[in-house]
Protein backbone atom coordinates (compact mmCIF):
# COMPACT_ATOMS: atom_id res chain seq x y z
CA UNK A 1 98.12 89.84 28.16
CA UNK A 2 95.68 91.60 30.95
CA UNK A 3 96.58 94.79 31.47
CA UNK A 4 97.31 95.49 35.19
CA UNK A 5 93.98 96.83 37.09
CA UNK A 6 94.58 99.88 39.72
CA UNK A 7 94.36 98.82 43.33
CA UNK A 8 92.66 100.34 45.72
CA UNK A 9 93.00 100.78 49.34
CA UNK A 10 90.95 101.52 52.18
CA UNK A 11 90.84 104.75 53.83
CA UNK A 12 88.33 104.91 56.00
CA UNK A 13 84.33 103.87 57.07
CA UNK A 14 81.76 105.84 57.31
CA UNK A 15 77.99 105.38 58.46
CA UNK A 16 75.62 106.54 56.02
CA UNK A 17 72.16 106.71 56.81
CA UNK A 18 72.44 103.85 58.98
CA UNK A 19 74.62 101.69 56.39
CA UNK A 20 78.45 100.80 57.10
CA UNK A 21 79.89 102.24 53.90
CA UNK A 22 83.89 101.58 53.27
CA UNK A 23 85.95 103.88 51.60
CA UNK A 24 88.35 103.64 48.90
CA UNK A 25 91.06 104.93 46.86
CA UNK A 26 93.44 104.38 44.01
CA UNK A 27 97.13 106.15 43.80
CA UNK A 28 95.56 107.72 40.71
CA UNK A 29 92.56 109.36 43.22
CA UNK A 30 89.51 107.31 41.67
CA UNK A 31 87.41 107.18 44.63
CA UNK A 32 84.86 104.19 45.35
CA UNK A 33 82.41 103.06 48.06
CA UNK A 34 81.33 99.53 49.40
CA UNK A 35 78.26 98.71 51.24
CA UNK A 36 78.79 95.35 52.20
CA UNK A 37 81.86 94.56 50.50
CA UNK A 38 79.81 95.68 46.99
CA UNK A 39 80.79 98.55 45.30
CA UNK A 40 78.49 101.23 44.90
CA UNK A 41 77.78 101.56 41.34
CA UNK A 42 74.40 103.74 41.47
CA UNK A 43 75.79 107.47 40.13
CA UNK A 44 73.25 109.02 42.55
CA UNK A 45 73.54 107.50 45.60
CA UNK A 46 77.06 107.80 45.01
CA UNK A 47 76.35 111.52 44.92
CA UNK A 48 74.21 111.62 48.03
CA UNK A 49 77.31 110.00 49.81
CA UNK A 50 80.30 112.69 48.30
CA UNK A 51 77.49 115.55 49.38
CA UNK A 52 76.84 113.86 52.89
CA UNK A 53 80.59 113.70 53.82
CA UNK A 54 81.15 117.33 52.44
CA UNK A 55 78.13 118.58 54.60
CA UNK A 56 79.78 116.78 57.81
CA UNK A 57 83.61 118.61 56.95
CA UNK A 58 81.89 122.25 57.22
């Protein structure tokens, strides 16, 4: 038996650096990014992102 994935929801878009990047969320708080409709996978752009949006909340 599969055990039941978390699902994630959208909560937003943001433009990084030019790029449509979507925003999403579990229930759980796992956070992930889509350019594209990929997910982001690459730990240090995935950085860069978490730093740019933290820069723009100031």
């Amino acid at each position: 038996m599969k055990k039941k994935s978390e699902s994630f929801r959208t909560i937003g878009h943001v433009s990084w650096q030019g790029i449509p990047i979507e925003m999403q969320m579990t229930k759980k708080g796992e956070l992930r990014f889509l350019e594209r409709g990929k997910e982001i996978k690459d730990p240090a752009r995935f950085e860069q992102i978490v730093a740019y949006l933290k820069e723009a909340n100031q």
